[in-house]
N, C-alpha and C. Protein backbone atom coordinates (compact mmCIF):
# COMPACT_ATOMS: atom_id res chain seq x y z
N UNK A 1 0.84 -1.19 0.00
CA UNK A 1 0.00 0.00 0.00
C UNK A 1 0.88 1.25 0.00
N UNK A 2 1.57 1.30 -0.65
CA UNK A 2 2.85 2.52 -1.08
C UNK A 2 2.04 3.89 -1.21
N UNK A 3 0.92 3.51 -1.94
CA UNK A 3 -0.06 5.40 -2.18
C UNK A 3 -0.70 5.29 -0.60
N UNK A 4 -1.33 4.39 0.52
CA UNK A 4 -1.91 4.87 1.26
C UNK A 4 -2.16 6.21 1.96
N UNK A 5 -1.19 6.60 2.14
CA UNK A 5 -0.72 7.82 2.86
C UNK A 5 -0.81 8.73 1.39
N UNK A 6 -0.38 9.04 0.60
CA UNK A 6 -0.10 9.38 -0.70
C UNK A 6 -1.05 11.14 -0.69
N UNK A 7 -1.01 12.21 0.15
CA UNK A 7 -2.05 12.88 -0.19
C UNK A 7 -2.61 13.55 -1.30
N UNK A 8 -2.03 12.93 -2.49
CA UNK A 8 -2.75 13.46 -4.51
C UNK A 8 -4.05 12.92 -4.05
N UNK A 9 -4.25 11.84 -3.45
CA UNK A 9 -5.27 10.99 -3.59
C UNK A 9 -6.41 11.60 -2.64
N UNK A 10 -6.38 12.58 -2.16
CA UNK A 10 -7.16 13.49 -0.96
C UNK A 10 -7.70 14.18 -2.47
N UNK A 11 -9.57 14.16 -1.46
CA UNK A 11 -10.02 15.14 -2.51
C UNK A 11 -10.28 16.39 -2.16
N UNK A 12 -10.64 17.49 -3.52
CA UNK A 12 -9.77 18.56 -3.51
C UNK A 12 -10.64 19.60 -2.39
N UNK A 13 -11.31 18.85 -1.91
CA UNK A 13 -12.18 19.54 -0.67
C UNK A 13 -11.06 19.83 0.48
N UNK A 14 -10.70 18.29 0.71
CA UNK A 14 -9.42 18.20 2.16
C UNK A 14 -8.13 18.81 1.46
N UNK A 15 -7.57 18.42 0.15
CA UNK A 15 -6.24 18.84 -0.25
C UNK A 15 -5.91 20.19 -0.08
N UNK A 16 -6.87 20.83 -0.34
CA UNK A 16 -6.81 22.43 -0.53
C UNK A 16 -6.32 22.95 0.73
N UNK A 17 -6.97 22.44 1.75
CA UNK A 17 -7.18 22.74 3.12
C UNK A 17 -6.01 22.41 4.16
N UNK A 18 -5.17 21.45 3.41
CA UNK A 18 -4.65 19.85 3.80
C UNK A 18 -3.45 20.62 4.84
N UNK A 19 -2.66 21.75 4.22
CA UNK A 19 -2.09 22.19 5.31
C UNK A 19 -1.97 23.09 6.98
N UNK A 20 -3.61 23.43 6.73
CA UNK A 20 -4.26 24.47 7.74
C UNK A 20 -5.01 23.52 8.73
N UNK A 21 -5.34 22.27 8.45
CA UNK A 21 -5.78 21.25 8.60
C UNK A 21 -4.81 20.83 10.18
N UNK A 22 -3.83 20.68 8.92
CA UNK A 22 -2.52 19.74 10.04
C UNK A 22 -1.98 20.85 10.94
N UNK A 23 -1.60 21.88 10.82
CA UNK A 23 -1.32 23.29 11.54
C UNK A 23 -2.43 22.80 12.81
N UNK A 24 -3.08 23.23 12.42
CA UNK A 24 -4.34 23.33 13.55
C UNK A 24 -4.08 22.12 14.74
N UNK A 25 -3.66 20.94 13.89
CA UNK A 25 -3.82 20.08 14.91
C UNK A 25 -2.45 20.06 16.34
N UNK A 26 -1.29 20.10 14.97
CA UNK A 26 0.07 20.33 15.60
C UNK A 26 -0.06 21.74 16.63
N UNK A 27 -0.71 22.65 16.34
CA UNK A 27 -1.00 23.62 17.25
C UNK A 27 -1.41 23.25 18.78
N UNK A 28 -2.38 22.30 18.78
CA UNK A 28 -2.56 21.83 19.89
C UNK A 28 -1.79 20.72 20.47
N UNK A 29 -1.05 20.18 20.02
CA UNK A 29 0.19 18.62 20.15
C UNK A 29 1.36 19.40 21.41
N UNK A 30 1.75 18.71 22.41
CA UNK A 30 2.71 19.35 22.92
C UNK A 30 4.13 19.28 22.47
N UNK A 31 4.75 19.78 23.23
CA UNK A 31 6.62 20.04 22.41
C UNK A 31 6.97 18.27 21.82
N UNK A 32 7.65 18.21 21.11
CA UNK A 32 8.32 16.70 20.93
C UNK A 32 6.84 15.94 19.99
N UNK A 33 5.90 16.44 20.09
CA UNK A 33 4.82 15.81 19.40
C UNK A 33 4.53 16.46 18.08
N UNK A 34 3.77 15.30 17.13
CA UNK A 34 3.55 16.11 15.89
C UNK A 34 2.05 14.97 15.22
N UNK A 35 1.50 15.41 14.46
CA UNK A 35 0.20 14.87 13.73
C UNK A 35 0.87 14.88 12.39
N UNK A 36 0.78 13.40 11.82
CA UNK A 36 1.22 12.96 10.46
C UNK A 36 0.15 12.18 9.42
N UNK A 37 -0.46 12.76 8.47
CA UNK A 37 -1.05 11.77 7.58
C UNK A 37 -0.80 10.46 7.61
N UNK A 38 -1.34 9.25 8.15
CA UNK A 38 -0.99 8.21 8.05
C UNK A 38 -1.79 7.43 6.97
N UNK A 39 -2.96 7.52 6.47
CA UNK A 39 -3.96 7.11 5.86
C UNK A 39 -4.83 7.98 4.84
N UNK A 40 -5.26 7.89 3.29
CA UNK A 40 -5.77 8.43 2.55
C UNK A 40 -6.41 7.48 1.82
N UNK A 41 -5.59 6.83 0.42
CA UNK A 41 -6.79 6.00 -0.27
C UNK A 41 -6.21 4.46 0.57
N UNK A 42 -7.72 4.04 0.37
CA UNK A 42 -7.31 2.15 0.21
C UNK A 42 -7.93 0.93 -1.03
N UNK A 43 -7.57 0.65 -1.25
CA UNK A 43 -8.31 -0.30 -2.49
C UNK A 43 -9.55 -1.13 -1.53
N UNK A 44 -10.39 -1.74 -2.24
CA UNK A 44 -11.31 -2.93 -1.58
C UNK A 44 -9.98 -4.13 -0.55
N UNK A 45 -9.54 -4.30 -1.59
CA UNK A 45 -8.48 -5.41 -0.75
C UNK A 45 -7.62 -4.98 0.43
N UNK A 46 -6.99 -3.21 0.64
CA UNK A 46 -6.59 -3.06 1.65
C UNK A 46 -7.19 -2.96 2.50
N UNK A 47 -8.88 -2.68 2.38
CA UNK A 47 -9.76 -2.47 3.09
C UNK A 47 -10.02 -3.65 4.21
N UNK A 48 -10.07 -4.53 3.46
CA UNK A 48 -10.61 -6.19 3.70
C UNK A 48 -9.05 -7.07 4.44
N UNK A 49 -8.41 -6.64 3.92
CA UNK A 49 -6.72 -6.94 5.13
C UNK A 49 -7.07 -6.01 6.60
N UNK A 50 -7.77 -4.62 6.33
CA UNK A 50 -7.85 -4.08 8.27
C UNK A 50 -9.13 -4.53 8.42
N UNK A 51 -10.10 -4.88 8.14
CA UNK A 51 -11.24 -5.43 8.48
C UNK A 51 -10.81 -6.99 9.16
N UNK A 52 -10.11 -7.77 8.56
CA UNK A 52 -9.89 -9.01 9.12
C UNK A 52 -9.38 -9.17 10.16
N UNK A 53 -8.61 -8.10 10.68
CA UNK A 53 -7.76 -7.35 12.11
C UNK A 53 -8.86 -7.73 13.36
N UNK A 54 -8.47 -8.74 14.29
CA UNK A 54 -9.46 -8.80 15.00
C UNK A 54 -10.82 -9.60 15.09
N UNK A 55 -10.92 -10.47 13.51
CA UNK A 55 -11.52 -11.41 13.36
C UNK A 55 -10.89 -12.87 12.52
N UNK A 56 -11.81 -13.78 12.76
CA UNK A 56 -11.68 -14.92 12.30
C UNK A 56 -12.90 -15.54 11.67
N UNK A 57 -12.60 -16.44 10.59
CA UNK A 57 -13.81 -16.62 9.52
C UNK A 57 -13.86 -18.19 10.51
N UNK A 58 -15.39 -17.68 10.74
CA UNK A 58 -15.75 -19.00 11.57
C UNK A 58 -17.65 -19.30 10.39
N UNK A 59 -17.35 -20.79 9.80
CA UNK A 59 -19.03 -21.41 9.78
C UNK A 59 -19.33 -19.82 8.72
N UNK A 60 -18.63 -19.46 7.63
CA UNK A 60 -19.28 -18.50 6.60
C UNK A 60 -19.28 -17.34 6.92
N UNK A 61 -18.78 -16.58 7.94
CA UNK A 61 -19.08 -15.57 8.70
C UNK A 61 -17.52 -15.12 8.85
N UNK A 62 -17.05 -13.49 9.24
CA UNK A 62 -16.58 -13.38 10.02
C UNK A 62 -17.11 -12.99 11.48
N UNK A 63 -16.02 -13.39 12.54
CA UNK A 63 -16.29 -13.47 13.62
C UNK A 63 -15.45 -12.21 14.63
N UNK A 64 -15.75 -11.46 15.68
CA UNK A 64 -14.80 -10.92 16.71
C UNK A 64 -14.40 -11.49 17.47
N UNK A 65 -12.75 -11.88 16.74
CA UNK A 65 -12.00 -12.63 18.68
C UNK A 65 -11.14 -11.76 19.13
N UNK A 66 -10.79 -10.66 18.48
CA UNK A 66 -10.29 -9.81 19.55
C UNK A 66 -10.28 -8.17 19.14
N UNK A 67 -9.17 -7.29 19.12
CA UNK A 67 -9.47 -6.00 18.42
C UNK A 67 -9.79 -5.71 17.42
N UNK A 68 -10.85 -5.15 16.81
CA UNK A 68 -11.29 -4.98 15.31
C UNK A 68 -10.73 -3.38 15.15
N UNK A 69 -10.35 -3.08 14.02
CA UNK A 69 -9.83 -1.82 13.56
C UNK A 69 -11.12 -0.93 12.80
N UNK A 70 -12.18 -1.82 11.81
CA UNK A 70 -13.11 -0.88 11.35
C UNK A 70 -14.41 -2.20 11.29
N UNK A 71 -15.53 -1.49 10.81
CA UNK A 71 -16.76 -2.76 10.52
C UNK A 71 -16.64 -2.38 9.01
N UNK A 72 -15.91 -2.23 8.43
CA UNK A 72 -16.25 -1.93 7.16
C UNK A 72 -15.21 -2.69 5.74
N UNK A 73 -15.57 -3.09 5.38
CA UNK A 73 -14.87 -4.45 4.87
C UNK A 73 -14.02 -3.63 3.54
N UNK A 74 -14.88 -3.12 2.99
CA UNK A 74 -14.37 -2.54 1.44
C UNK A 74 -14.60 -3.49 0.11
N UNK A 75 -15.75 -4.48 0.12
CA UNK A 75 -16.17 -4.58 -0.55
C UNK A 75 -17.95 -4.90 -0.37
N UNK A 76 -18.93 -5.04 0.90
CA UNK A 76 -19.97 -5.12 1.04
C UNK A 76 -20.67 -4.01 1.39
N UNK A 77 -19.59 -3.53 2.27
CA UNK A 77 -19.55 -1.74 3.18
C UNK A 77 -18.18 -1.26 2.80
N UNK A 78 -18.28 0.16 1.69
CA UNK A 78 -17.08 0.32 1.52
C UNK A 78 -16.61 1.43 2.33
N UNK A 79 -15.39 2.38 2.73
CA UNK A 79 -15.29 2.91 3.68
C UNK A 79 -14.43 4.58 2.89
N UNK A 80 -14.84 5.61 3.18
CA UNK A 80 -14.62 6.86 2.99
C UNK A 80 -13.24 6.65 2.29
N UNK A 81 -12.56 5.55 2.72
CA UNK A 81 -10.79 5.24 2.06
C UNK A 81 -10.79 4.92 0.49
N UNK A 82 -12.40 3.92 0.47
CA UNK A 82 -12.10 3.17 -0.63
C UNK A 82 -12.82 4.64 -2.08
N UNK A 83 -13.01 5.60 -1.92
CA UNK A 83 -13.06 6.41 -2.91
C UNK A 83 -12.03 7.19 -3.58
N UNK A 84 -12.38 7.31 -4.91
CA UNK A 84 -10.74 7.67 -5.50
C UNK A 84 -11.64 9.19 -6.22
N UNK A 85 -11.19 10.42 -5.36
CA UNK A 85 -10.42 10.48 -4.97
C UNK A 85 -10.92 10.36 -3.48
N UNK A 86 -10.27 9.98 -2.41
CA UNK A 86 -10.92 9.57 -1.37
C UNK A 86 -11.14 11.07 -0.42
N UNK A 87 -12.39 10.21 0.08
CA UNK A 87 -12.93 11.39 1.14
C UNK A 87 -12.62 11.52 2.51
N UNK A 88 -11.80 11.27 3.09
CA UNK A 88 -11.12 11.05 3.89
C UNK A 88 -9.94 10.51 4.24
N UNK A 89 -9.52 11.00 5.60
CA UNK A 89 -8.21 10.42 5.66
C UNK A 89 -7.68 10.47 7.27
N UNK A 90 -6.84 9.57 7.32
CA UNK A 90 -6.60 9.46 9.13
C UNK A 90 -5.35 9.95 9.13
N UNK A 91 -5.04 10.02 10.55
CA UNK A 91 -4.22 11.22 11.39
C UNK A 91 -3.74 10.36 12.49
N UNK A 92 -1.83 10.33 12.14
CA UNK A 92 -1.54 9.48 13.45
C UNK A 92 -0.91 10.57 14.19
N UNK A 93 -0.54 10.22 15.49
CA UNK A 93 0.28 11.13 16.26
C UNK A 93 1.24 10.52 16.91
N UNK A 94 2.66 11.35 16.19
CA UNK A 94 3.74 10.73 16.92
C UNK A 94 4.09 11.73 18.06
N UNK A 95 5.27 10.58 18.65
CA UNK A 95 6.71 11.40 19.74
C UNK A 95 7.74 11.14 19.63
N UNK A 96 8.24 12.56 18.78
CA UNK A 96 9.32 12.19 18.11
C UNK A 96 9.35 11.24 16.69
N UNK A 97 10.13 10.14 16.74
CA UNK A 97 9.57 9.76 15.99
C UNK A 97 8.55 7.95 15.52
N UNK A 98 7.88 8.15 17.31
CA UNK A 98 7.15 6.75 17.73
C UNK A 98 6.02 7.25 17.70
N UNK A 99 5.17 6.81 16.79
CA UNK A 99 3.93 6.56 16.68
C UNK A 99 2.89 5.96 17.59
N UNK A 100 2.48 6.95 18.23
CA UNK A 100 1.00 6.57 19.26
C UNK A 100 -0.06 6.14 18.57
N UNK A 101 -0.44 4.77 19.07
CA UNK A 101 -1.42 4.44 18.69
C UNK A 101 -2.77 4.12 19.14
N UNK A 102 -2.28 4.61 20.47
CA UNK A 102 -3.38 4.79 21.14
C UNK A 102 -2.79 6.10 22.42
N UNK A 103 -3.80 7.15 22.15
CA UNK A 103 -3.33 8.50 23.32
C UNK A 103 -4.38 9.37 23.08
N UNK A 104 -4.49 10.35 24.17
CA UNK A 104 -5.92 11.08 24.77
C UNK A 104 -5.42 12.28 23.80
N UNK A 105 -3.85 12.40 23.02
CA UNK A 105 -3.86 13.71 22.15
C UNK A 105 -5.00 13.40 20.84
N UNK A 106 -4.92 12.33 20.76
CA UNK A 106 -6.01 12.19 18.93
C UNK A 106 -7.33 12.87 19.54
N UNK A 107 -7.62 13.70 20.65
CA UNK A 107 -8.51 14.51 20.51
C UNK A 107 -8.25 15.41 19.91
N UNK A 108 -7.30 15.99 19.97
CA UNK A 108 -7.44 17.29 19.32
C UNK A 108 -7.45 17.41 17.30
N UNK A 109 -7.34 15.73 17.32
CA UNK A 109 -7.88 15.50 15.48
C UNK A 109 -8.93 16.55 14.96
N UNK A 110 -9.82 16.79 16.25
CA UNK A 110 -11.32 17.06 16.00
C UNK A 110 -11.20 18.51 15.32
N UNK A 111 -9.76 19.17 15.73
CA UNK A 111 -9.25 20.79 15.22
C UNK A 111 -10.16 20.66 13.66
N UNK A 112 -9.84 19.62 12.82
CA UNK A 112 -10.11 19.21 11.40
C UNK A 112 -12.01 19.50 11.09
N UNK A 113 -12.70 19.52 12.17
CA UNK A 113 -14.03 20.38 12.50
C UNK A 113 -13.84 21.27 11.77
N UNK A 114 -13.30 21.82 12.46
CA UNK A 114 -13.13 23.78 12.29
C UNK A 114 -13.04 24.06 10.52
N UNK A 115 -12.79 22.87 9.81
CA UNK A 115 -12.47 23.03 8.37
C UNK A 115 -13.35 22.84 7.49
N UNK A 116 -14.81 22.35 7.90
CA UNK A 116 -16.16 21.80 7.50
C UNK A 116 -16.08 20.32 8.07
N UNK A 117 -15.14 19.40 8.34
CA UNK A 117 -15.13 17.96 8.22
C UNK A 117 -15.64 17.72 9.38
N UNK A 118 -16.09 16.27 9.43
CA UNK A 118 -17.12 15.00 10.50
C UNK A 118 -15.39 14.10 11.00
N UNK A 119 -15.74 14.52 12.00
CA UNK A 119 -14.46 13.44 12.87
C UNK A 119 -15.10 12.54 13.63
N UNK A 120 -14.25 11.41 13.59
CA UNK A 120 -15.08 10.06 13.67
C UNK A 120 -14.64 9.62 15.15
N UNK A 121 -14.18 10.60 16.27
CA UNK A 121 -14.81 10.93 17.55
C UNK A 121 -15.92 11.05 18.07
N UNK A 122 -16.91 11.92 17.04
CA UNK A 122 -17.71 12.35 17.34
C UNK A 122 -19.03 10.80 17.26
N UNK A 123 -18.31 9.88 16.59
CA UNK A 123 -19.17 8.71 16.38
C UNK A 123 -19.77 8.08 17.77
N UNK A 124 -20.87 7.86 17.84
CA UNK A 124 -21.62 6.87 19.09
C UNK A 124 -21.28 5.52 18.82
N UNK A 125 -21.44 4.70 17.37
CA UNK A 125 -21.21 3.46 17.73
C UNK A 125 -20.00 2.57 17.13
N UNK A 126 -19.11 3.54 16.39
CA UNK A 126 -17.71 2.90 16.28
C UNK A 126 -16.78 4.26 16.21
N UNK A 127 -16.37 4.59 17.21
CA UNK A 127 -15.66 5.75 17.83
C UNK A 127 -14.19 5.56 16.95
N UNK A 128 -13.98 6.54 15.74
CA UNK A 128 -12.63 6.80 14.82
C UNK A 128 -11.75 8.00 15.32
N UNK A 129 -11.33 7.80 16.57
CA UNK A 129 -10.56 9.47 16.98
C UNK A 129 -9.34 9.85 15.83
N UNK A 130 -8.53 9.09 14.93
CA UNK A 130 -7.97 9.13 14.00
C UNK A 130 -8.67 9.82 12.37
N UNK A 131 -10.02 9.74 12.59
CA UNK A 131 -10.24 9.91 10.91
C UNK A 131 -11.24 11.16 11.09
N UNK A 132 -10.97 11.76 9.98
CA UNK A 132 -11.64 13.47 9.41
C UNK A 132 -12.42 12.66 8.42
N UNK A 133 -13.01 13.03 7.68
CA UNK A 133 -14.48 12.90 6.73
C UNK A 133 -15.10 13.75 6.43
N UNK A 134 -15.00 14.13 4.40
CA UNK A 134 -15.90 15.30 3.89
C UNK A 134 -17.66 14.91 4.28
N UNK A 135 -18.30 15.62 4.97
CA UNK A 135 -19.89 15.63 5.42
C UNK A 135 -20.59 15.60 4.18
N UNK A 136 -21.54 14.67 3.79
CA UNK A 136 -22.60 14.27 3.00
C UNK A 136 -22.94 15.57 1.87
N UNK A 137 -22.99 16.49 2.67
CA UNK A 137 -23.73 17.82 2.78
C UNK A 137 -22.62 19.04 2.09
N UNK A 138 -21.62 18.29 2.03
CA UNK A 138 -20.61 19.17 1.20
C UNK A 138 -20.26 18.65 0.04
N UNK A 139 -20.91 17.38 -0.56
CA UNK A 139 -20.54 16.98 -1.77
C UNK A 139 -21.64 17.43 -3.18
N UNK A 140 -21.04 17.70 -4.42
CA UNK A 140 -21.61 17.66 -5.09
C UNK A 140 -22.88 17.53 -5.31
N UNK A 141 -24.05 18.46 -5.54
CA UNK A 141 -25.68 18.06 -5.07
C UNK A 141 -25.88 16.74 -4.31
N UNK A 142 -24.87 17.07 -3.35
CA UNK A 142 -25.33 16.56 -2.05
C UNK A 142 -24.86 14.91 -2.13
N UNK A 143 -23.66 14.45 -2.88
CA UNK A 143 -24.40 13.06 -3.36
C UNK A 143 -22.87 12.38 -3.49
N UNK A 144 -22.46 11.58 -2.83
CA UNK A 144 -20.71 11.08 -3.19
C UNK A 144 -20.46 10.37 -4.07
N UNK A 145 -21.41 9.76 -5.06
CA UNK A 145 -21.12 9.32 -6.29
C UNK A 145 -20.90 9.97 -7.45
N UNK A 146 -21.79 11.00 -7.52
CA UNK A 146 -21.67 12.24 -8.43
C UNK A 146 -21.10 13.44 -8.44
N UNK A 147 -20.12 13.96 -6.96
CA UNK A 147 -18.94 14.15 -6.36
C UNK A 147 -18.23 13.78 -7.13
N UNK A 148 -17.35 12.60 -7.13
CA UNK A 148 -16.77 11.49 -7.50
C UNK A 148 -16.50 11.93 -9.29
N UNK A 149 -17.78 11.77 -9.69
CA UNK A 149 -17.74 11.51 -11.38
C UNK A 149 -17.70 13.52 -11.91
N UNK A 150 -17.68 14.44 -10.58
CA UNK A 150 -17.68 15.64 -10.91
C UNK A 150 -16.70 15.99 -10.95
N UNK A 151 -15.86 15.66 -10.07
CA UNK A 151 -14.44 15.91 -9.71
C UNK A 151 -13.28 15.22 -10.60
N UNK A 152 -13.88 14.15 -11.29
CA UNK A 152 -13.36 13.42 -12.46
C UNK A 152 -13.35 14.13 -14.26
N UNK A 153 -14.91 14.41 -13.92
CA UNK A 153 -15.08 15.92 -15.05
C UNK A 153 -14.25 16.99 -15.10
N UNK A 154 -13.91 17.62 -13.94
CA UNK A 154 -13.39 18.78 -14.21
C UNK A 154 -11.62 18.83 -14.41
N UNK A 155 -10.95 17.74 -14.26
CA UNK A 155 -10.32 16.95 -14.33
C UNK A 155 -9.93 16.93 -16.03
N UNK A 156 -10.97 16.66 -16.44
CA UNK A 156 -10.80 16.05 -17.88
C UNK A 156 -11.41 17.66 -19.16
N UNK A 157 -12.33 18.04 -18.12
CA UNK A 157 -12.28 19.54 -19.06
C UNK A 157 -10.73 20.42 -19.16
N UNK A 158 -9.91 19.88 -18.12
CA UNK A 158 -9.05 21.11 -18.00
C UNK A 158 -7.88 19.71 -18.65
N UNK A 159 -8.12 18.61 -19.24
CA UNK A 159 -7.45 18.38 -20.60
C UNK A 159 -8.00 18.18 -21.66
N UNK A 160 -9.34 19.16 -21.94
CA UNK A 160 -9.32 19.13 -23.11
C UNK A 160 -10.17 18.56 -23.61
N UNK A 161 -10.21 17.25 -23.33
CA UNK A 161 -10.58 16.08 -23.88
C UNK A 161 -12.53 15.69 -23.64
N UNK A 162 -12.84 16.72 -22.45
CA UNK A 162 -14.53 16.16 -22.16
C UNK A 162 -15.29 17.48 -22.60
N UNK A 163 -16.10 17.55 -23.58
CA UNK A 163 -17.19 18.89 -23.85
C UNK A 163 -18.27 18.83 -23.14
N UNK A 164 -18.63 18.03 -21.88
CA UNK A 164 -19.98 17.79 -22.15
C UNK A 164 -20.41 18.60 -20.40
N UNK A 165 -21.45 18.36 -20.16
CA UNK A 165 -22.13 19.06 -18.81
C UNK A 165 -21.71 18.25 -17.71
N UNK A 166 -21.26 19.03 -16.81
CA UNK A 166 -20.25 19.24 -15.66
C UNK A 166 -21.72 18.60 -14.53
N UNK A 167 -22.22 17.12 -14.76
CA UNK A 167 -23.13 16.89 -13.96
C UNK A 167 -22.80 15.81 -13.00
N UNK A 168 -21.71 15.22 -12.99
CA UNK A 168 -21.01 14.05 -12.08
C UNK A 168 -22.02 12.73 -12.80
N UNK A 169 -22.57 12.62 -13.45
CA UNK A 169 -22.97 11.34 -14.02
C UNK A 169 -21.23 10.78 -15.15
N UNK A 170 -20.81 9.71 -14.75
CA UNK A 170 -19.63 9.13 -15.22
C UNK A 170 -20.05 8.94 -16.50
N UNK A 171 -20.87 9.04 -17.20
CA UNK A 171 -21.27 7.99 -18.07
C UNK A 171 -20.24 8.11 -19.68
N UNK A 172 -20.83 7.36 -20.72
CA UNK A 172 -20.38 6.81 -22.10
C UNK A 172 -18.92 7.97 -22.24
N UNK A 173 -19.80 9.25 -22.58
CA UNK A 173 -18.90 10.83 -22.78
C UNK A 173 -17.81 11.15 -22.23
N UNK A 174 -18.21 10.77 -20.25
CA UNK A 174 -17.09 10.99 -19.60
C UNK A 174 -15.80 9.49 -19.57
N UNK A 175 -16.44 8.71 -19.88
CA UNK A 175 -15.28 7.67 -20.22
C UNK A 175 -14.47 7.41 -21.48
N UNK A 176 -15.02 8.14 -22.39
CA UNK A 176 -14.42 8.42 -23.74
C UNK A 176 -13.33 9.17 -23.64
N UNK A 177 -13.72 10.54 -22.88
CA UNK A 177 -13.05 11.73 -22.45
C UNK A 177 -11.46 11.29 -21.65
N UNK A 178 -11.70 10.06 -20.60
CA UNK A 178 -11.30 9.30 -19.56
C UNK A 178 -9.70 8.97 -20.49
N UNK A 179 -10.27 7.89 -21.49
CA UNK A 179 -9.39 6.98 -22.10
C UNK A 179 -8.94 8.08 -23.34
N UNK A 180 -9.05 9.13 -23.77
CA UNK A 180 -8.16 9.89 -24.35
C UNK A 180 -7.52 10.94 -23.63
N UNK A 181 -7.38 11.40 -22.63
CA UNK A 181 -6.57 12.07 -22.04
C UNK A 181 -5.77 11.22 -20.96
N UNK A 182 -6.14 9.72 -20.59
CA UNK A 182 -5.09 9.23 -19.80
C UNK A 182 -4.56 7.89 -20.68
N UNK A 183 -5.62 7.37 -21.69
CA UNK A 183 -5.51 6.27 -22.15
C UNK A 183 -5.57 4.80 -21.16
N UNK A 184 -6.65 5.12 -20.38
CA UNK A 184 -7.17 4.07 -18.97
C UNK A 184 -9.15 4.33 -19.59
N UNK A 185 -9.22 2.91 -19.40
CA UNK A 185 -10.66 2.34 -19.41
C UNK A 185 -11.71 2.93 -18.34
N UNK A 186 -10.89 2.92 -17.23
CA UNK A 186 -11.49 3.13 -15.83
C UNK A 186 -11.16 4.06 -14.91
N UNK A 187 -11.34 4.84 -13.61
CA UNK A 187 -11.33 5.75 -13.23
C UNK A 187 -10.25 4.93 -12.01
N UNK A 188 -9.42 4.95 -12.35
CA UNK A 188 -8.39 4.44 -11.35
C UNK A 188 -6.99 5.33 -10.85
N UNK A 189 -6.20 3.91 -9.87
CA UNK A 189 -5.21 5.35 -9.71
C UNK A 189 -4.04 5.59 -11.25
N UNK A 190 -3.98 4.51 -12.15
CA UNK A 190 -3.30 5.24 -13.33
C UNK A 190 -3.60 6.79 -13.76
N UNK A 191 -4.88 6.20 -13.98
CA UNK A 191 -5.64 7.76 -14.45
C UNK A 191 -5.64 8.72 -13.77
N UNK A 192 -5.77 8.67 -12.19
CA UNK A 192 -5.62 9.54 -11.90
C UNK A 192 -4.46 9.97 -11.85
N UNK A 193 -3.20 8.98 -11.29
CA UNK A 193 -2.01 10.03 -11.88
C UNK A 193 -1.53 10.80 -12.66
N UNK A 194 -1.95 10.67 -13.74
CA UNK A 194 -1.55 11.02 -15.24
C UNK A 194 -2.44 11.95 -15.18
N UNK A 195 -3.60 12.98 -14.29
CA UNK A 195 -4.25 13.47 -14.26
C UNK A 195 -3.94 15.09 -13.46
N UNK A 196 -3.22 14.16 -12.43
CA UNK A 196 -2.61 15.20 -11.17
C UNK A 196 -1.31 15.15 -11.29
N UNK A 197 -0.83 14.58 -12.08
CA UNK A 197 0.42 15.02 -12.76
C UNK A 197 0.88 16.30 -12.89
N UNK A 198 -0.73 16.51 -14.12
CA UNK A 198 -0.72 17.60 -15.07
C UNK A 198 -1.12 18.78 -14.80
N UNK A 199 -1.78 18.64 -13.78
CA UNK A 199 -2.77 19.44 -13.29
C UNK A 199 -2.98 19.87 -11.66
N UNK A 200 -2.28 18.93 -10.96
CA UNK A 200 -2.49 19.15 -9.63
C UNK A 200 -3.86 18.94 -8.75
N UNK A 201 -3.81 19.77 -7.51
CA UNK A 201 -4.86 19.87 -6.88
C UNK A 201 -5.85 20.52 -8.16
N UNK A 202 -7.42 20.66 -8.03
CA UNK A 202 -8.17 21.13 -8.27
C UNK A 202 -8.70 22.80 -7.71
């Protein structure tokens, strides 16, 4: 998982933000401490390697025999990671240079509030003090699939290659558009490199 951390792959909601973000947090961190991107995209399969964290496939099922890391598998329930460009991203905190992985500073993650984002502190029934999250309510008429295929559009207007209405529907036009300005079938991370290459943040 070499891109995990990777922040191109932050979308251009968090990227923009990405350094006022981390300021904020390190602001509150004491001396010797610091807040580091640890997490951005994950595929279905990296998803489904931290989902298995903590369980065992018992009789068709997985099972909890001991610490689980997320309920979200990345391919039945996919998780804010598994979007490209992804909508979220977690926040470790070191000392020096040892990584806490568990400490009462990942409160102050929540600084990432102050930026529009949902911190997954604030969760009642699977408490994420590590992860920020663009809110429902800030995506593209409201909607993270068409987000997704908007942010992919504008992308491809600024090579050139897509004429058509800036509506986040992926469809026939925008994949035509897709495979002549990156020469990729699919909306992946090739494409997107060859995308933010050229072009950068949004």
């Amino acid at each position: 998982m070499s891109y995990s951390r990777d922040t191109k792959y932050l979308h251009p909601y968090i990227a923009k933000q990405l350094t006022a973000i981390m300021g904020a947090i390190n602001a509150k961190l004491p001396a010797g401490h610091s807040a580091k991107v640890i997490s951005v995209h994950r595929t279905p399969a990296d998803q489904f390697a931290l989902f298995k964290q903590g369980r065992t496939f018992r009789n068709g099922t997985w099972v909890k025999t001991g610490a689980v890391v997320t309920n979200l598998d990345g391919y039945v329930k996919q998780s804010r990671h598994n979007n490209l460009p992804a909508t979220a991203l977690d926040i470790g905190i070191f000392n020096g240079s040892t990584y806490l992985g568990d400490s009462r500073l990942y409160q102050h993650v929540k600084e990432g509030k102050k930026f529009g984002l949902e911190w997954g502190g604030d969760w009642s029934s699977f408490k994420d003090q590590p992860h920020l999250e663009i809110p429902t309510n800030k995506f593209f008429k409201s909607n993270i699939i068409k987000d997704s295929g908007y942010v992919w559009q504008q992308y491809l207007v600024k090579a050139g290659t897509y004429k058509g209405v800036l509506d986040g529907i992926f469809g026939p036009g925008s994949l035509k558009a897709l495979k002549e300005a990156t020469g990729e079938t699919e909306r992946n991370l090739k494409a997107w490199d060859k995308l933010y290459a050229k072009f950068g943040v949004l």
